[in-house]
C-alpha atoms as a PDB file:
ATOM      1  CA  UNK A   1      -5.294 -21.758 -11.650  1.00  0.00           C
ATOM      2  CA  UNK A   2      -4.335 -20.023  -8.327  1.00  0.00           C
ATOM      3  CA  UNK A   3      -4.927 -15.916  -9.282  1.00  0.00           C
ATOM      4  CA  UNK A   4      -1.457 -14.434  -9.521  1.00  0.00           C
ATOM      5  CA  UNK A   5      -0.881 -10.811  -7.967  1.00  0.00           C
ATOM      6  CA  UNK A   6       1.982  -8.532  -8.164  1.00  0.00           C
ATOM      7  CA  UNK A   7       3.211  -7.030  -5.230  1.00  0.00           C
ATOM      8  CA  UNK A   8       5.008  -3.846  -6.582  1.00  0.00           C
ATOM      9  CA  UNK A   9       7.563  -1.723  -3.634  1.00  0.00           C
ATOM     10  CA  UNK A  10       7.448  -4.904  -2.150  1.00  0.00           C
ATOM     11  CA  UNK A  11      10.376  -4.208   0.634  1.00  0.00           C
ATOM     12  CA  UNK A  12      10.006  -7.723   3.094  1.00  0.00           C
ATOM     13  CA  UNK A  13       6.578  -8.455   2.083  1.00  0.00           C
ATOM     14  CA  UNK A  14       4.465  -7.768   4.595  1.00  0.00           C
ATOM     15  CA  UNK A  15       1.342  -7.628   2.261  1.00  0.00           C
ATOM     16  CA  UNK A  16       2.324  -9.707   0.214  1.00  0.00           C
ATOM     17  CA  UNK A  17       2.457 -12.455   2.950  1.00  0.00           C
ATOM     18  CA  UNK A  18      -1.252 -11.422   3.650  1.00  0.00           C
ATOM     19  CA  UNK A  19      -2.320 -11.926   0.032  1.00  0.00           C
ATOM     20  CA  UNK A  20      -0.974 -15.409  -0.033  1.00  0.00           C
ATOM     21  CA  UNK A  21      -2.801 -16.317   3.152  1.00  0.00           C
ATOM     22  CA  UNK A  22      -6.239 -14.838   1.210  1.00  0.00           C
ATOM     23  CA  UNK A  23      -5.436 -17.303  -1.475  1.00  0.00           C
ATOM     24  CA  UNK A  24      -3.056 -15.757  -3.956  1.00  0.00           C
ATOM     25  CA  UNK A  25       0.348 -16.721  -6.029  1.00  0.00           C
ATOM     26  CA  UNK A  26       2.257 -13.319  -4.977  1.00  0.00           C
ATOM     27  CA  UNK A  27       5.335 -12.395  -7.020  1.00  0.00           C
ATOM     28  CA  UNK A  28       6.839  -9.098  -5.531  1.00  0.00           C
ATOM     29  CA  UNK A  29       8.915  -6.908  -7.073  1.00  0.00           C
ATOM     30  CA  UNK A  30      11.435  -3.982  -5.767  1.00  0.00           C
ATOM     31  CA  UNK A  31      14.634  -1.519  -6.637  1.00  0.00           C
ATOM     32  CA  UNK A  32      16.647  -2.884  -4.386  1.00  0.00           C
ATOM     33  CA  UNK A  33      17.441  -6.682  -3.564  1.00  0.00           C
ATOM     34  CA  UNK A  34      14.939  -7.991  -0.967  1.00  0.00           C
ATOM     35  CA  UNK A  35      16.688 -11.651   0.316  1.00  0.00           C
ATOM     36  CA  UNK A  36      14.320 -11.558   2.985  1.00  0.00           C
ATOM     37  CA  UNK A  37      11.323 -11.636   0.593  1.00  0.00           C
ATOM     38  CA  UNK A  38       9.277 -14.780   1.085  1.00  0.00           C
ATOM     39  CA  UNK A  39       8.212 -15.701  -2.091  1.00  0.00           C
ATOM     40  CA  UNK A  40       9.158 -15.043  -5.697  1.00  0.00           C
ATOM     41  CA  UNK A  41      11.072 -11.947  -6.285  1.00  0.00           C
ATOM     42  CA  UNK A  42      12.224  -9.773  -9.538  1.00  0.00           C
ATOM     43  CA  UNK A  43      14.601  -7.045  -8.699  1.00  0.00           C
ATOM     44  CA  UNK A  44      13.621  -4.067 -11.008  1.00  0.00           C
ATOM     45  CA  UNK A  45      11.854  -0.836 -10.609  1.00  0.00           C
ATOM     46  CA  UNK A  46       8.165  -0.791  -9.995  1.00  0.00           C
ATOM     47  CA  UNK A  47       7.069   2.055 -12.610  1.00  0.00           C
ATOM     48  CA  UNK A  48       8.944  -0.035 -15.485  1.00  0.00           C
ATOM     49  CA  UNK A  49       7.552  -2.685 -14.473  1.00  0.00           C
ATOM     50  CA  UNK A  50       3.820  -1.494 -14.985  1.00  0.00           C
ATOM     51  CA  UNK A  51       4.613   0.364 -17.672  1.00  0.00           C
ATOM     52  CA  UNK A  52       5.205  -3.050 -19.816  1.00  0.00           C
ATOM     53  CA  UNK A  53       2.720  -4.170 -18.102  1.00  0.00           C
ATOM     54  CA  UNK A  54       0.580  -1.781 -19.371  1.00  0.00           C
ATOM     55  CA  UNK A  55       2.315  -1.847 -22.893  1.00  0.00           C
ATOM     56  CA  UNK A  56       2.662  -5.531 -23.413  1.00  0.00           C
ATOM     57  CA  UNK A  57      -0.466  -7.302 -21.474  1.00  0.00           C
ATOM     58  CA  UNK A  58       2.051  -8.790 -18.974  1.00  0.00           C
ATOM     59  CA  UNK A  59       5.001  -8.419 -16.206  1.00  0.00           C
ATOM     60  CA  UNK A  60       8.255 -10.043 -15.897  1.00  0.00           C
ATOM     61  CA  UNK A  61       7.138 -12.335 -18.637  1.00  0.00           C
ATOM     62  CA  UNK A  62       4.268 -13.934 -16.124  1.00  0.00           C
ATOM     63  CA  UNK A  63       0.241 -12.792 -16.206  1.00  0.00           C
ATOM     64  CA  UNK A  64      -1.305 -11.354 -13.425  1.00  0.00           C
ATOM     65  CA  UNK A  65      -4.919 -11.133 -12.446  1.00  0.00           C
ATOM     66  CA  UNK A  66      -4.268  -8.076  -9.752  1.00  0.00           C
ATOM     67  CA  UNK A  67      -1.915  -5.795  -8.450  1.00  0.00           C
ATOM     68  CA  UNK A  68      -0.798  -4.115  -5.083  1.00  0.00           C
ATOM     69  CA  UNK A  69       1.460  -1.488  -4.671  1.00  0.00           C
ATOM     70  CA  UNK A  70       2.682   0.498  -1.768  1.00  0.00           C
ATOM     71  CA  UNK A  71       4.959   3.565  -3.118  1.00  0.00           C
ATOM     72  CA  UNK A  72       7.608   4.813  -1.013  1.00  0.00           C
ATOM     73  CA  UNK A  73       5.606   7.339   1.471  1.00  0.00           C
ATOM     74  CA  UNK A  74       8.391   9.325   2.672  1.00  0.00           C
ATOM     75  CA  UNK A  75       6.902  11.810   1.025  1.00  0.00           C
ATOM     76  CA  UNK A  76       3.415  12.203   2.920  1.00  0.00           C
ATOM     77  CA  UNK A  77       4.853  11.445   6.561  1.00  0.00           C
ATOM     78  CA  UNK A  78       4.525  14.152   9.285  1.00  0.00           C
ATOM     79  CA  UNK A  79       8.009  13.530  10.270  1.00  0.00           C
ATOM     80  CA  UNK A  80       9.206  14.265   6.906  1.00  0.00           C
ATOM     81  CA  UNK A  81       6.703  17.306   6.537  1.00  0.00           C
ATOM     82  CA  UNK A  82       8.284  18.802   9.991  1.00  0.00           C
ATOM     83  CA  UNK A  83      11.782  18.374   8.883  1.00  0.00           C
ATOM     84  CA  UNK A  84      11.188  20.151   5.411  1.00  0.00           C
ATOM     85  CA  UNK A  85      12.750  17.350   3.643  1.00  0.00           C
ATOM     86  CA  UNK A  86      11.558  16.860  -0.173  1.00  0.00           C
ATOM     87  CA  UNK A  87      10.717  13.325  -1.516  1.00  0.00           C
ATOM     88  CA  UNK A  88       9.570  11.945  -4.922  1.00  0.00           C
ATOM     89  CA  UNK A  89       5.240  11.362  -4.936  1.00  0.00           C
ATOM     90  CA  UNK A  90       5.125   8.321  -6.857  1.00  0.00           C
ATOM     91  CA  UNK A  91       1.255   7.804  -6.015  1.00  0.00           C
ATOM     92  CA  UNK A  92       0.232   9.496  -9.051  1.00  0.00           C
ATOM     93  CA  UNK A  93       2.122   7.894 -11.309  1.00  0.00           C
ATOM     94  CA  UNK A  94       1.549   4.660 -10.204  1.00  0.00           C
ATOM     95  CA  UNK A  95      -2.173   5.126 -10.102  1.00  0.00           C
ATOM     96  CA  UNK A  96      -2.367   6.332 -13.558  1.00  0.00           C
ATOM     97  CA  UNK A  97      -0.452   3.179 -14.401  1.00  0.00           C
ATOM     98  CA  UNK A  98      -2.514   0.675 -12.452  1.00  0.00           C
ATOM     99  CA  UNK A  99      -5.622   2.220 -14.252  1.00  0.00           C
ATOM    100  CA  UNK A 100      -4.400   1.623 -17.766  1.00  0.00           C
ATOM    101  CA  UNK A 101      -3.704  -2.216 -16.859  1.00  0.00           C
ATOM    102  CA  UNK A 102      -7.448  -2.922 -16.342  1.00  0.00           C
ATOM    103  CA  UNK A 103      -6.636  -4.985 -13.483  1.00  0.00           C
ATOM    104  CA  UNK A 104      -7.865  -4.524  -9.954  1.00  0.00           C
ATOM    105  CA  UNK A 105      -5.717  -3.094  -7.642  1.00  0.00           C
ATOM    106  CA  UNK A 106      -4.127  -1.775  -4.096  1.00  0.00           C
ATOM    107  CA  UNK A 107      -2.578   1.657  -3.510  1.00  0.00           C
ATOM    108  CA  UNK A 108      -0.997   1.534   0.250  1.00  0.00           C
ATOM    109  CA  UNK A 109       0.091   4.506   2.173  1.00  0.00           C
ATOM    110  CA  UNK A 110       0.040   6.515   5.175  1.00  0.00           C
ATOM    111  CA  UNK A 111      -2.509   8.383   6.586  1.00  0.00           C
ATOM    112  CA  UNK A 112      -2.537  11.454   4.998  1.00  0.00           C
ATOM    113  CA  UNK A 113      -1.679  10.514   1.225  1.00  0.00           C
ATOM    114  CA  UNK A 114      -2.893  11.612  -1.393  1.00  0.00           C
ATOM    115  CA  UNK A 115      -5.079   8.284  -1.729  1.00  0.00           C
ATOM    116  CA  UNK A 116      -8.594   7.662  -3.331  1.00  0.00           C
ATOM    117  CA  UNK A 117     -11.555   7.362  -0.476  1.00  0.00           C
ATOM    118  CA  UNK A 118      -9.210   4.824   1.322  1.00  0.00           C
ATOM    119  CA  UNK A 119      -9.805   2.331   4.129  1.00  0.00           C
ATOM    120  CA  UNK A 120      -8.015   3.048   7.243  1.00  0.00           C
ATOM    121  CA  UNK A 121      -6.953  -0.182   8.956  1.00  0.00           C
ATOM    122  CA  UNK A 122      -5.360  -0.501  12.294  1.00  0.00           C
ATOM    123  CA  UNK A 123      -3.652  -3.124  14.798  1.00  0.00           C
ATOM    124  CA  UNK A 124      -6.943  -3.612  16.587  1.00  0.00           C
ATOM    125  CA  UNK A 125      -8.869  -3.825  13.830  1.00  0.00           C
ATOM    126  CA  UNK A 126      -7.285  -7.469  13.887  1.00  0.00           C
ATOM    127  CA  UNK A 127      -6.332  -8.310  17.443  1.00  0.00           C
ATOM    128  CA  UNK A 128      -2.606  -7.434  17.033  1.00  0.00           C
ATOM    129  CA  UNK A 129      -0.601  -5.435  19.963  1.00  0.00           C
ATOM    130  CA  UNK A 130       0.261  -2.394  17.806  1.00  0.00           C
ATOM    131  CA  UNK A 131      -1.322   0.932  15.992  1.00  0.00           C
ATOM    132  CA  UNK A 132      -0.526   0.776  12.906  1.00  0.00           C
ATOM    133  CA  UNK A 133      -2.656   3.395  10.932  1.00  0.00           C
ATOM    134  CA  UNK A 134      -2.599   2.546   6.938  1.00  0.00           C
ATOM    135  CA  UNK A 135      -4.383   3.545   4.432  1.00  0.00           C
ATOM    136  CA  UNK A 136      -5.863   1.239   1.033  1.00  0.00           C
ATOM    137  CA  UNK A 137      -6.945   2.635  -2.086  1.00  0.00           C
ATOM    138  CA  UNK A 138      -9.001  -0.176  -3.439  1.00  0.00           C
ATOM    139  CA  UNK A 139     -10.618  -0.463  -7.224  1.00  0.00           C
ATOM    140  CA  UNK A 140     -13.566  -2.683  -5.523  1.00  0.00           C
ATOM    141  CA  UNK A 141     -15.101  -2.892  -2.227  1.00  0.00           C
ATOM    142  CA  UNK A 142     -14.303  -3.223   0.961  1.00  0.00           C
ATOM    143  CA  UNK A 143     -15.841  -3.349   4.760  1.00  0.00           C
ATOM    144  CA  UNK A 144     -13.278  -1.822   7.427  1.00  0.00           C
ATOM    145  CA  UNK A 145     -13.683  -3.805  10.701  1.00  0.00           C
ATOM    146  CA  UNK A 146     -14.508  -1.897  14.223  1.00  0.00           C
ATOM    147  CA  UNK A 147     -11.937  -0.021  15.380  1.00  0.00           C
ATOM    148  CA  UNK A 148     -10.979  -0.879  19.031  1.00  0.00           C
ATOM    149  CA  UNK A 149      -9.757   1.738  21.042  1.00  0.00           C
ATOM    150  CA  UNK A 150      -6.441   3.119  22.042  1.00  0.00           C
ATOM    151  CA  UNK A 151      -6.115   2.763  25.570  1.00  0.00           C
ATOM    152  CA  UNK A 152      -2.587   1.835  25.816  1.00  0.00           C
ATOM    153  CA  UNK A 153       0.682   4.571  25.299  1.00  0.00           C
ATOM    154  CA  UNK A 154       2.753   3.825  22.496  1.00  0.00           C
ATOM    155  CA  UNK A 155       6.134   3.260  23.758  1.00  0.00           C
ATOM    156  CA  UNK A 156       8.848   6.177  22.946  1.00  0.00           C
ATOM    157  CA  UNK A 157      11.194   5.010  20.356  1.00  0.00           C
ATOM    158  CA  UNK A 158      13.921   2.990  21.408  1.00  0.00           C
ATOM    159  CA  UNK A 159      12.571   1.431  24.630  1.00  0.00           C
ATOM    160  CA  UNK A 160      10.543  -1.905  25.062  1.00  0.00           C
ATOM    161  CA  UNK A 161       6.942  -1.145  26.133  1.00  0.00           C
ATOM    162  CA  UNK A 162       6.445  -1.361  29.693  1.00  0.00           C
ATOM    163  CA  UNK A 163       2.844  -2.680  30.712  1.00  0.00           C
ATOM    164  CA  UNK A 164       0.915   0.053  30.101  1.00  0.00           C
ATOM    165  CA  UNK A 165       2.665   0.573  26.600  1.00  0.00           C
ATOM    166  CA  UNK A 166       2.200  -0.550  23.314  1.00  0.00           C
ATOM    167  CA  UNK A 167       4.928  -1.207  20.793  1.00  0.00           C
ATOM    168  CA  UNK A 168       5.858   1.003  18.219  1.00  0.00           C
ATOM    169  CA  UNK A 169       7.681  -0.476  15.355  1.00  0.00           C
ATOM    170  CA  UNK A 170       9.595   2.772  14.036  1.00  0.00           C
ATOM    171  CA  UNK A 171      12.883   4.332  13.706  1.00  0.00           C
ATOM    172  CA  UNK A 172      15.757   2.356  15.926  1.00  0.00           C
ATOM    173  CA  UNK A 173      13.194   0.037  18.167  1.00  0.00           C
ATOM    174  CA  UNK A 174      13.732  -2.279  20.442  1.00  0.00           C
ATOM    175  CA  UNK A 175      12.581  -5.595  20.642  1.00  0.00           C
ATOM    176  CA  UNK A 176      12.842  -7.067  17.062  1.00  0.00           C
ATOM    177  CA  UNK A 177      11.717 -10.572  18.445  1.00  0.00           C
ATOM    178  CA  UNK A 178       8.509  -8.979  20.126  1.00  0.00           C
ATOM    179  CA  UNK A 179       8.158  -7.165  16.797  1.00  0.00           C
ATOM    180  CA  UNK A 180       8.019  -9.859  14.545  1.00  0.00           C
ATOM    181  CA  UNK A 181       5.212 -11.327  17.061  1.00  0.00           C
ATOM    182  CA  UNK A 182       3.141  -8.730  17.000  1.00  0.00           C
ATOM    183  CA  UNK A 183       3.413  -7.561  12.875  1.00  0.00           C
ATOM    184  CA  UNK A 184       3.040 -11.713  12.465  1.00  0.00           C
ATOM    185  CA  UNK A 185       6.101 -11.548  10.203  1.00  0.00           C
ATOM    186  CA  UNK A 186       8.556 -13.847  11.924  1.00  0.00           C
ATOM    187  CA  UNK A 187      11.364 -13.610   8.576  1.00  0.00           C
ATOM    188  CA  UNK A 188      11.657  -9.626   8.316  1.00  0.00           C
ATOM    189  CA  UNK A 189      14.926  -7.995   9.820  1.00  0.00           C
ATOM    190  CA  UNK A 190      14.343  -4.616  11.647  1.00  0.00           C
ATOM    191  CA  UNK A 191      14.749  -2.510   8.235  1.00  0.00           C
ATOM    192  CA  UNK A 192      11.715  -4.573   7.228  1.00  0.00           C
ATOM    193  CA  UNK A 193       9.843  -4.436  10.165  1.00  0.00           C
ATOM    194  CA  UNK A 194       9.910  -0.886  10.532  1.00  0.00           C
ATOM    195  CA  UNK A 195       8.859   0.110   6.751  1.00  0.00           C
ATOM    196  CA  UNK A 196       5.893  -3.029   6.988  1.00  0.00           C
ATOM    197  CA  UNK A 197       2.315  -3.494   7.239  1.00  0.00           C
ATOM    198  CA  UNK A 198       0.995  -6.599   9.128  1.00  0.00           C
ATOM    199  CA  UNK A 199       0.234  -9.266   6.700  1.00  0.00           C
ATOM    200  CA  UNK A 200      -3.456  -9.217   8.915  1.00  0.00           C
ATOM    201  CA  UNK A 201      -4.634  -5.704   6.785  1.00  0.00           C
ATOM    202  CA  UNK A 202      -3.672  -7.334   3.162  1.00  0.00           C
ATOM    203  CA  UNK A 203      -5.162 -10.903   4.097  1.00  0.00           C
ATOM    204  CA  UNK A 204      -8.855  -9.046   4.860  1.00  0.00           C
ATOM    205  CA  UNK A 205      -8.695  -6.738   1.937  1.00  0.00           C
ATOM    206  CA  UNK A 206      -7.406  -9.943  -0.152  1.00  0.00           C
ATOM    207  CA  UNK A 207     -10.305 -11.550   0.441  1.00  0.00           C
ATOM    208  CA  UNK A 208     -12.744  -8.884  -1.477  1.00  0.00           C
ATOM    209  CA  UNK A 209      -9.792  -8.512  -4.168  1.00  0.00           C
ATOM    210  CA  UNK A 210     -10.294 -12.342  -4.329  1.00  0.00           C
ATOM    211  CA  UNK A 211     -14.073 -12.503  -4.840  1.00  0.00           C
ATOM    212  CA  UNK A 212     -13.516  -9.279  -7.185  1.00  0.00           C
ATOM    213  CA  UNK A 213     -10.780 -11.726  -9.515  1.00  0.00           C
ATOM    214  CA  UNK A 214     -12.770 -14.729  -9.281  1.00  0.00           C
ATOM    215  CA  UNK A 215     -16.294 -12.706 -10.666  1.00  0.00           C
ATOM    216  CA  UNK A 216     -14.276 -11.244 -13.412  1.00  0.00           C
ATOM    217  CA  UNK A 217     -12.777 -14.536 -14.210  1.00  0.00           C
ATOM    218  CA  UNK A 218     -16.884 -16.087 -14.398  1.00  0.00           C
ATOM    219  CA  UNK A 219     -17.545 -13.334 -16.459  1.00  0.00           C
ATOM    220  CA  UNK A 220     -14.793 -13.831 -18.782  1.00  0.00           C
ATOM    221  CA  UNK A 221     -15.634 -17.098 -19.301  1.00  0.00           C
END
């Protein structure tokens, strides 16, 4: 059977989209509806949902052989920090959770968060016209690719980059076409665009969280 993962604060699915191209069933769930989502999709909140995970040896009535999560990081971004604003930390919780399932797992977040010796991935890690810094907290290993350098400007919100800019998928941008090009998520709106990772960082850490399933599997058996 096809490993299954659960894609918890899945928003568009970004990384979930990158886990299916590694090889994985992805079933994402989130608080709020997600029409956009494109694959299977169980509105309900993400901590219940591990909790009877953890409680009953299963999710939403399906198994799962690993999970990702990517809590809402309002909480850890500078912009946030600089305009005093509080937000919940649902990293800790959600760690604590993942930890009690057994499974192997995914915290994603923004640099800066209070993550576990994460991998920092970026745009040109993976050929893609964008700097997108995110972090991983992984329960197995994982190689980072080379960094390539930033050479080019990101463009100031609100404008389309001009040749010597780079895109910058934040806030009210422009160019949602040119977007979904560059994040390689042609479904997403703007709303999804803008909260995303590029399905490129969760297809290379999905395939170590793949060999990690598959040796666990061999040893179960």
């Amino acid at each position: 059977m096809k490993p299954r993962l659960l894609d918890l604060f899945c928003c568009q699915g970004g990384a979930g989209m990158g886990y299916h191209q590694a090889g994985f069933e992805v079933v994402g769930v989130d608080i709020e509806p997600q029409p956009h989502y494109p694959f299977e999709f169980v509105q309900h909140d993400a901590i219940k949902v591990l909790e009877n995970l953890v409680r009953d040896g299963h999710a939403v009535g399906r198994d799962f052989d690993a999970v990702h999560a990517s809590p809402p990081c309002q909480a850890h971004t500078k912009a946030q920090r600089l305009q005093g604003r509080d937000h919940p930390d649902l990293i800790s919780a959600t760690r604590g959770l993942l930890l009690d399932t057994g499974l192997p797992y995914v915290i994603e977040n923004v640099p800066g968060a209070p993550l576990g010796d994460p991998v920092e991935l970026c745009g040109t890690m993976f050929g893609l016209p964008l700097y997108r810094h995110r972090w991983f907290e992984c329960s197995f290993p994982v190689t980072t690719p080379l960094h390539g350098a930033h050479w080019l400007r990101q463009v100031k919100m609100g404008r389309s980059p001009g040749a010597d800019e780079i895109l910058q998928p934040v806030g009210n941008f422009a160019g949602v076409a040119q977007a979904r090009e560059a994040m390689g998520m042609p479904w997403a709106t703007r709303d999804g665009l803008r909260e995303a990772i590029p399905p490129a960082y969760t297809e290379h850490i999905g395939g170590y969280l793949m060999a990690d399933v598959l040796a666990r599997r061999e040893v179960a058996a």
